[in-house]
Protein backbone atom coordinates (compact mmCIF):
# COMPACT_ATOMS: atom_id res chain seq x y z
CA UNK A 1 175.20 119.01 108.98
CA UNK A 2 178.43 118.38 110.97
CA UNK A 3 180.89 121.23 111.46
CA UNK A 4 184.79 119.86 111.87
CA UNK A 5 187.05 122.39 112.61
CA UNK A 6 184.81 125.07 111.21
CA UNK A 7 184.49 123.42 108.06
CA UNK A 8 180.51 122.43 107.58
CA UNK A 9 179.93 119.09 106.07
CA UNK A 10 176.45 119.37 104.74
CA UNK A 11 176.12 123.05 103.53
CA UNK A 12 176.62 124.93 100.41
CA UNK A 13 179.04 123.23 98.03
CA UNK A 14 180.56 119.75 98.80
CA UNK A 15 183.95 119.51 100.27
CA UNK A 16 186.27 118.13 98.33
CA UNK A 17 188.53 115.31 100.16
CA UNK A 18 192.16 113.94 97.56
CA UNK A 19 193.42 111.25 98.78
CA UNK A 20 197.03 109.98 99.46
CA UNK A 21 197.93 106.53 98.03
CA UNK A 22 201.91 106.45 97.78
CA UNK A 23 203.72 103.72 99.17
CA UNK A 24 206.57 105.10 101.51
CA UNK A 25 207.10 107.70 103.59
CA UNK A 26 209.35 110.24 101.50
CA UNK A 27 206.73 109.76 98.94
CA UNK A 28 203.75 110.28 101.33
CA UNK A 29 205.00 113.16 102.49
CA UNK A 30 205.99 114.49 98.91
CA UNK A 31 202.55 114.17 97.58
CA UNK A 32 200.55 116.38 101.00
CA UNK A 33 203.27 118.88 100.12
CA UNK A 34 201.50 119.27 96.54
CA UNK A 35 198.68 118.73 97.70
CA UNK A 36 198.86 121.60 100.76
CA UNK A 37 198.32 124.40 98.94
CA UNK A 38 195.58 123.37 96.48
CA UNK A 39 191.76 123.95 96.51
CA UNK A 40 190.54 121.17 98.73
CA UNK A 41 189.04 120.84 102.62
CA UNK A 42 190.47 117.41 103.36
CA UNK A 43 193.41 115.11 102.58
CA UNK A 44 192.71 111.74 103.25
CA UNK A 45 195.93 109.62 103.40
CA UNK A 46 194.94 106.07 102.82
CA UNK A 47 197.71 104.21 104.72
CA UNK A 48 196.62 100.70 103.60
CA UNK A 49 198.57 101.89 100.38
CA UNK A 50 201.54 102.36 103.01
CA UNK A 51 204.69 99.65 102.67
CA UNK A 52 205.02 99.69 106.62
CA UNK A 53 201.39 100.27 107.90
CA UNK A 54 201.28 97.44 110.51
CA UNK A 55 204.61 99.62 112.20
CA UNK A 56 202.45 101.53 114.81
CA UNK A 57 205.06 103.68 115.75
CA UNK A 58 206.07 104.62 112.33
CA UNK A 59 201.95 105.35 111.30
CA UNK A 60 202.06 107.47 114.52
CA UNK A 61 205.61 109.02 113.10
CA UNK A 62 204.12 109.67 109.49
CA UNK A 63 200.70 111.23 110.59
CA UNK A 64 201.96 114.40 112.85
CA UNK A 65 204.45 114.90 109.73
CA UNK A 66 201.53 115.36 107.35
CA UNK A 67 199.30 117.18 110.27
CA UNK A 68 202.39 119.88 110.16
CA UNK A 69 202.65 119.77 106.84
CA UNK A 70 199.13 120.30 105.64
CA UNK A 71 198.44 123.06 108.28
CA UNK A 72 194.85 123.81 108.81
CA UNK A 73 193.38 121.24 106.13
CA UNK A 74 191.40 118.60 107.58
CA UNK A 75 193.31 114.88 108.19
CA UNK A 76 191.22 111.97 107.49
CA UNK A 77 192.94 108.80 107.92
CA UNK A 78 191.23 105.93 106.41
CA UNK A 79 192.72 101.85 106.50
CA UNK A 80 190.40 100.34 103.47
CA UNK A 81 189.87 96.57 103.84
CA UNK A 82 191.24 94.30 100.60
CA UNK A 83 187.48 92.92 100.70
CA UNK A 84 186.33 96.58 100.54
CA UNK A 85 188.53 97.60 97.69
CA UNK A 86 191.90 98.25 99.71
CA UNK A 87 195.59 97.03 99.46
CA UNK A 88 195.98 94.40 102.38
CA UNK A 89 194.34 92.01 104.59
CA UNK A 90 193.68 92.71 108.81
CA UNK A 91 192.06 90.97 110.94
CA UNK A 92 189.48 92.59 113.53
CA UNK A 93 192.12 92.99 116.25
CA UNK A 94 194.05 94.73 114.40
CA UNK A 95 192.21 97.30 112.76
CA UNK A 96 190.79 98.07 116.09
CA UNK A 97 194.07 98.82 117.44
CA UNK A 98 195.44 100.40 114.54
CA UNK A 99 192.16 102.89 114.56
CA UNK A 100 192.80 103.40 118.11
CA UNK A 101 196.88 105.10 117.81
CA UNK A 102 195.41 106.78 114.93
CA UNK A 103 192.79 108.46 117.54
CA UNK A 104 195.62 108.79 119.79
CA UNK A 105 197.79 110.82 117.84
CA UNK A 106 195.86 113.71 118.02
CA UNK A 107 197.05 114.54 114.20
CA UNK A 108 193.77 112.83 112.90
CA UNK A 109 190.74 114.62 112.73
CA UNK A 110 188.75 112.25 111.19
CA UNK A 111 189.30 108.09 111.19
CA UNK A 112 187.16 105.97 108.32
CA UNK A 113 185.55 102.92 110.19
CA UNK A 114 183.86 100.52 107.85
CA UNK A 115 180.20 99.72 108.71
CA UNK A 116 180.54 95.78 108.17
CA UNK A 117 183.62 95.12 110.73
CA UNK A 118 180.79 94.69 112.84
CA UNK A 119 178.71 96.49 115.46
CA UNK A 120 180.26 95.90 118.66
CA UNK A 121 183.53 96.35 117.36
CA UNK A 122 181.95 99.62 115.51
CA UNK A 123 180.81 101.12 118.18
CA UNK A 124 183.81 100.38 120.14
CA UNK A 125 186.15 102.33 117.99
CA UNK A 126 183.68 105.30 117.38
CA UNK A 127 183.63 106.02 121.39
CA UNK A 128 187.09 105.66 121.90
CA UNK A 129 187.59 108.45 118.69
CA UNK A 130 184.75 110.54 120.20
CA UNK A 131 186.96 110.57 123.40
CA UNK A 132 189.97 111.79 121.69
CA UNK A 133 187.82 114.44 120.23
CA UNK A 134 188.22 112.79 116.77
CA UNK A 135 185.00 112.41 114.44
CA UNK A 136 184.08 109.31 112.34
CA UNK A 137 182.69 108.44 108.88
CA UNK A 138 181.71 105.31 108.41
CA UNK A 139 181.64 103.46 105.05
CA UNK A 140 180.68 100.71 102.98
CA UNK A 141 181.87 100.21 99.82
CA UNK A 142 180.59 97.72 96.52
CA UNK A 143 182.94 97.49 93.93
CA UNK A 144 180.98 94.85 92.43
CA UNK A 145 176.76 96.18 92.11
CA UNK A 146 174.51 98.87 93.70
CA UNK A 147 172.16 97.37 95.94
CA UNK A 148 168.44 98.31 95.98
CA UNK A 149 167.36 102.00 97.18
CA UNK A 150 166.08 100.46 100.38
CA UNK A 151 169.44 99.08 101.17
CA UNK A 152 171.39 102.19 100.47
CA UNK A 153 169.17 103.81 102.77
CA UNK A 154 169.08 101.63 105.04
CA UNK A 155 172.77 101.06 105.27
CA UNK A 156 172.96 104.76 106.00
CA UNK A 157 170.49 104.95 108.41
CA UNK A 158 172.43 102.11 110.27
CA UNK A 159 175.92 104.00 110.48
CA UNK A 160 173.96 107.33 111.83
CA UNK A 161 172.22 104.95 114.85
CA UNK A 162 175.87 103.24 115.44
CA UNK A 163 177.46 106.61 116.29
CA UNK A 164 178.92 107.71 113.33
CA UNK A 165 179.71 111.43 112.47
CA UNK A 166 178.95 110.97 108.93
CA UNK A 167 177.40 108.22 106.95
CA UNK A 168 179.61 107.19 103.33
CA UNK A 169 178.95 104.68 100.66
CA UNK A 170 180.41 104.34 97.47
CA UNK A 171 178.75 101.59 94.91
CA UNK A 172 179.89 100.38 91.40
CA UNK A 173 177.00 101.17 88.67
CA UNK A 174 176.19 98.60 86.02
CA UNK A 175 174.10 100.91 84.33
CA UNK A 176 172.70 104.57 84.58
CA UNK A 177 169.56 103.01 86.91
CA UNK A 178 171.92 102.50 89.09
CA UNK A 179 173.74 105.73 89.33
CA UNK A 180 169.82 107.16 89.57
CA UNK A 181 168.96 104.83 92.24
CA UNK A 182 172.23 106.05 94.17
CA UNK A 183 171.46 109.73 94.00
CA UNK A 184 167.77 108.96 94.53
CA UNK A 185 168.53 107.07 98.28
CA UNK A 186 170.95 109.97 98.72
CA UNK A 187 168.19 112.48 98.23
CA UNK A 188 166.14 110.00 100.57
CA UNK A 189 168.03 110.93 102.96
CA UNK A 190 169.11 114.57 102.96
CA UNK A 191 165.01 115.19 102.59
CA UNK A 192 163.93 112.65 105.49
CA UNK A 193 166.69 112.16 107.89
CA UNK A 194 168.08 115.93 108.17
CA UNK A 195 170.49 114.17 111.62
CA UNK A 196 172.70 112.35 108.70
CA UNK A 197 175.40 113.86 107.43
CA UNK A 198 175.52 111.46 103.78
CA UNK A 199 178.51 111.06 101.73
CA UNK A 200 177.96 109.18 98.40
CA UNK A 201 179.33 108.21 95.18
CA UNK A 202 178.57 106.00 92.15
CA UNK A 203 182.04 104.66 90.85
CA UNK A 204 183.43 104.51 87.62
CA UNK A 205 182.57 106.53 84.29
CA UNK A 206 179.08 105.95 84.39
CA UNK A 207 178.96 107.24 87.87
CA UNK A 208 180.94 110.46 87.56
CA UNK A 209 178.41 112.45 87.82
CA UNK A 210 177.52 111.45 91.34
CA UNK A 211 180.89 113.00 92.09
CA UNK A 212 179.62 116.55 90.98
CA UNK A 213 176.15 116.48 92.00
CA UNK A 214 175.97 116.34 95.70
CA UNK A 215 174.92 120.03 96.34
CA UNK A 216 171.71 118.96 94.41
CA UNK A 217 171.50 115.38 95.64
CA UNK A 218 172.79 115.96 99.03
CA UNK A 219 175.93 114.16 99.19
CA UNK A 220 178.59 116.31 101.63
CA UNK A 221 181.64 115.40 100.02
CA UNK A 222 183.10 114.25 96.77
CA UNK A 223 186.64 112.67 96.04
CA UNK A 224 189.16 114.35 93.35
CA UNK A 225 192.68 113.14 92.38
CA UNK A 226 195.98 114.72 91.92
CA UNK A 227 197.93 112.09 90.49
CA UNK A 228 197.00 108.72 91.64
CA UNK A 229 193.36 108.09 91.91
CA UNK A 230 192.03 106.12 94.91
CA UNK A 231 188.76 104.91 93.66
CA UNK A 232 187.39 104.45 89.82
CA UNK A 233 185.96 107.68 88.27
CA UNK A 234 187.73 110.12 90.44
CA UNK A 235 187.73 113.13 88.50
CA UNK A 236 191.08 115.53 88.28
CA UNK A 237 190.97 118.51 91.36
CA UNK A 238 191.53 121.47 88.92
CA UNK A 239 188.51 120.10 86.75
CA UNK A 240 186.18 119.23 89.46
CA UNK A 241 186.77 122.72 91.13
CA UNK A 242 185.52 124.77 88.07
CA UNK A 243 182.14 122.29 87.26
CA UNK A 244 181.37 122.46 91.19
CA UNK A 245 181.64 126.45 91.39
CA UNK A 246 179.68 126.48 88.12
CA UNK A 247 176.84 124.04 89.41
CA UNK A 248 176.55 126.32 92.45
CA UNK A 249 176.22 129.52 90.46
CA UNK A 250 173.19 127.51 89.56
CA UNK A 251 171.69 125.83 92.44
CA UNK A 252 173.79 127.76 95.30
CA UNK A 253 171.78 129.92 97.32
């Protein structure tokens, strides 16, 4: 379990993270107004979606807005790679030093450093956020298969021993073995490595119910949608809310 600003990552029902995928700033800031008020821990604003990302100063500008706007909700700020399922192309210099003014700003509580930018580099970034007393998730994404259950796990396993605060992996199902070997590895884990914090998804319709099942599975947190979904098979907040509270009336302590 990891505790972020009193908000425990691990425990009870997951935490529900909507993402922000709009393209300029009056926009950006439009959609974590909406978003402020609803029934959600964190607000991830995915700034590869944003027109003028590779503008330091006006990333730096953009994230203490939404930090003031969205009060005490958690910030994670996340920079998906286009061969990871995001908007643009950087190169490893970059996305260092674009993780790096995110930590800096102070607005982020949480930065999304993907596993596969390599370990040095890794490990780099997540002590430099850990000094600016801002946690990481790590991530790998598949938009294309689900690897084996050894992989998943050991993919996880990996991101715990490079530093990271929380391990993520989201994987595209091409049938529903897959989505079971998903929430099997992710079950792996919660029941033999109780130091990682696991965040995982199956994409797409077959793999919705991944999204909903992490209390029982053991993922911490699960992705909903407001408007503009950021990932296949994101399921509407308002519906998500009322099957979670259900499925812990169930399996909730």
């Amino acid at each position: 379990m990891v505790t972020i600003n009193g908000i425990k990552f691990g425990d009870g029902i997951p935490k529900i993270c909507v993402p922000i995928v709009e393209v300029n700033e009056a926009d950006i800031l439009a959609e974590a107004l909406k978003i402020k008020d609803l029934d959600c821990n964190v607000v991830e604003w995915r700034i590869d979606f944003y027109e003028n990302v590779f503008d330091f100063v006006s990333v730096n500008h953009i994230l203490q807005k939404i930090k003031t706007v969205l009060g005490d909700k958690l910030l994670l700020v996340t920079f998906r790679t286009k061969q990871e399922g995001g908007q643009k192309e950087i190169d490893a210099n970059t996305y260092k030093e674009l993780m790096k003014i995110i930590a800096d700003s102070k607005a982020a509580d949480i930065i999304d450093v993907e596993l596969y930018m390599g370990d040095d580099l890794f490990k780099e970034i997540v002590q430099y956020a850990h000094k600016n007393k801002c946690y990481v998730i790590a991530s790998n994404h598949d938009f294309h298969k689900t690897p084996k259950f050894d992989e998943i796990v050991n993919r996880l396993v990996k991101m715990k021993e490079l530093g990271a605060d929380i391990s993520k992996i989201a994987v595209m199902p091409e049938s529903n073995e897959d989505v079971a070997e998903l929430l099997k590895a992710t079950a792996f884990i919660k029941d033999n490595h109780k130091d990682i914090t696991v965040v995982s998804m199956s994409m797409g319709k077959i793999g919705a119910i991944s999204r909903i099942a992490g209390q029982i599975f053991g993922s911490a947190m699960t992705f909903a949608t407001v408007d503009k979904p950021s990932a296949p098979g994101q399921i509407q907040i308002d519906k998500l809310c009322v099957i979670m509270k259900e499925l812990d009336e169930i399996y909730g302590d």
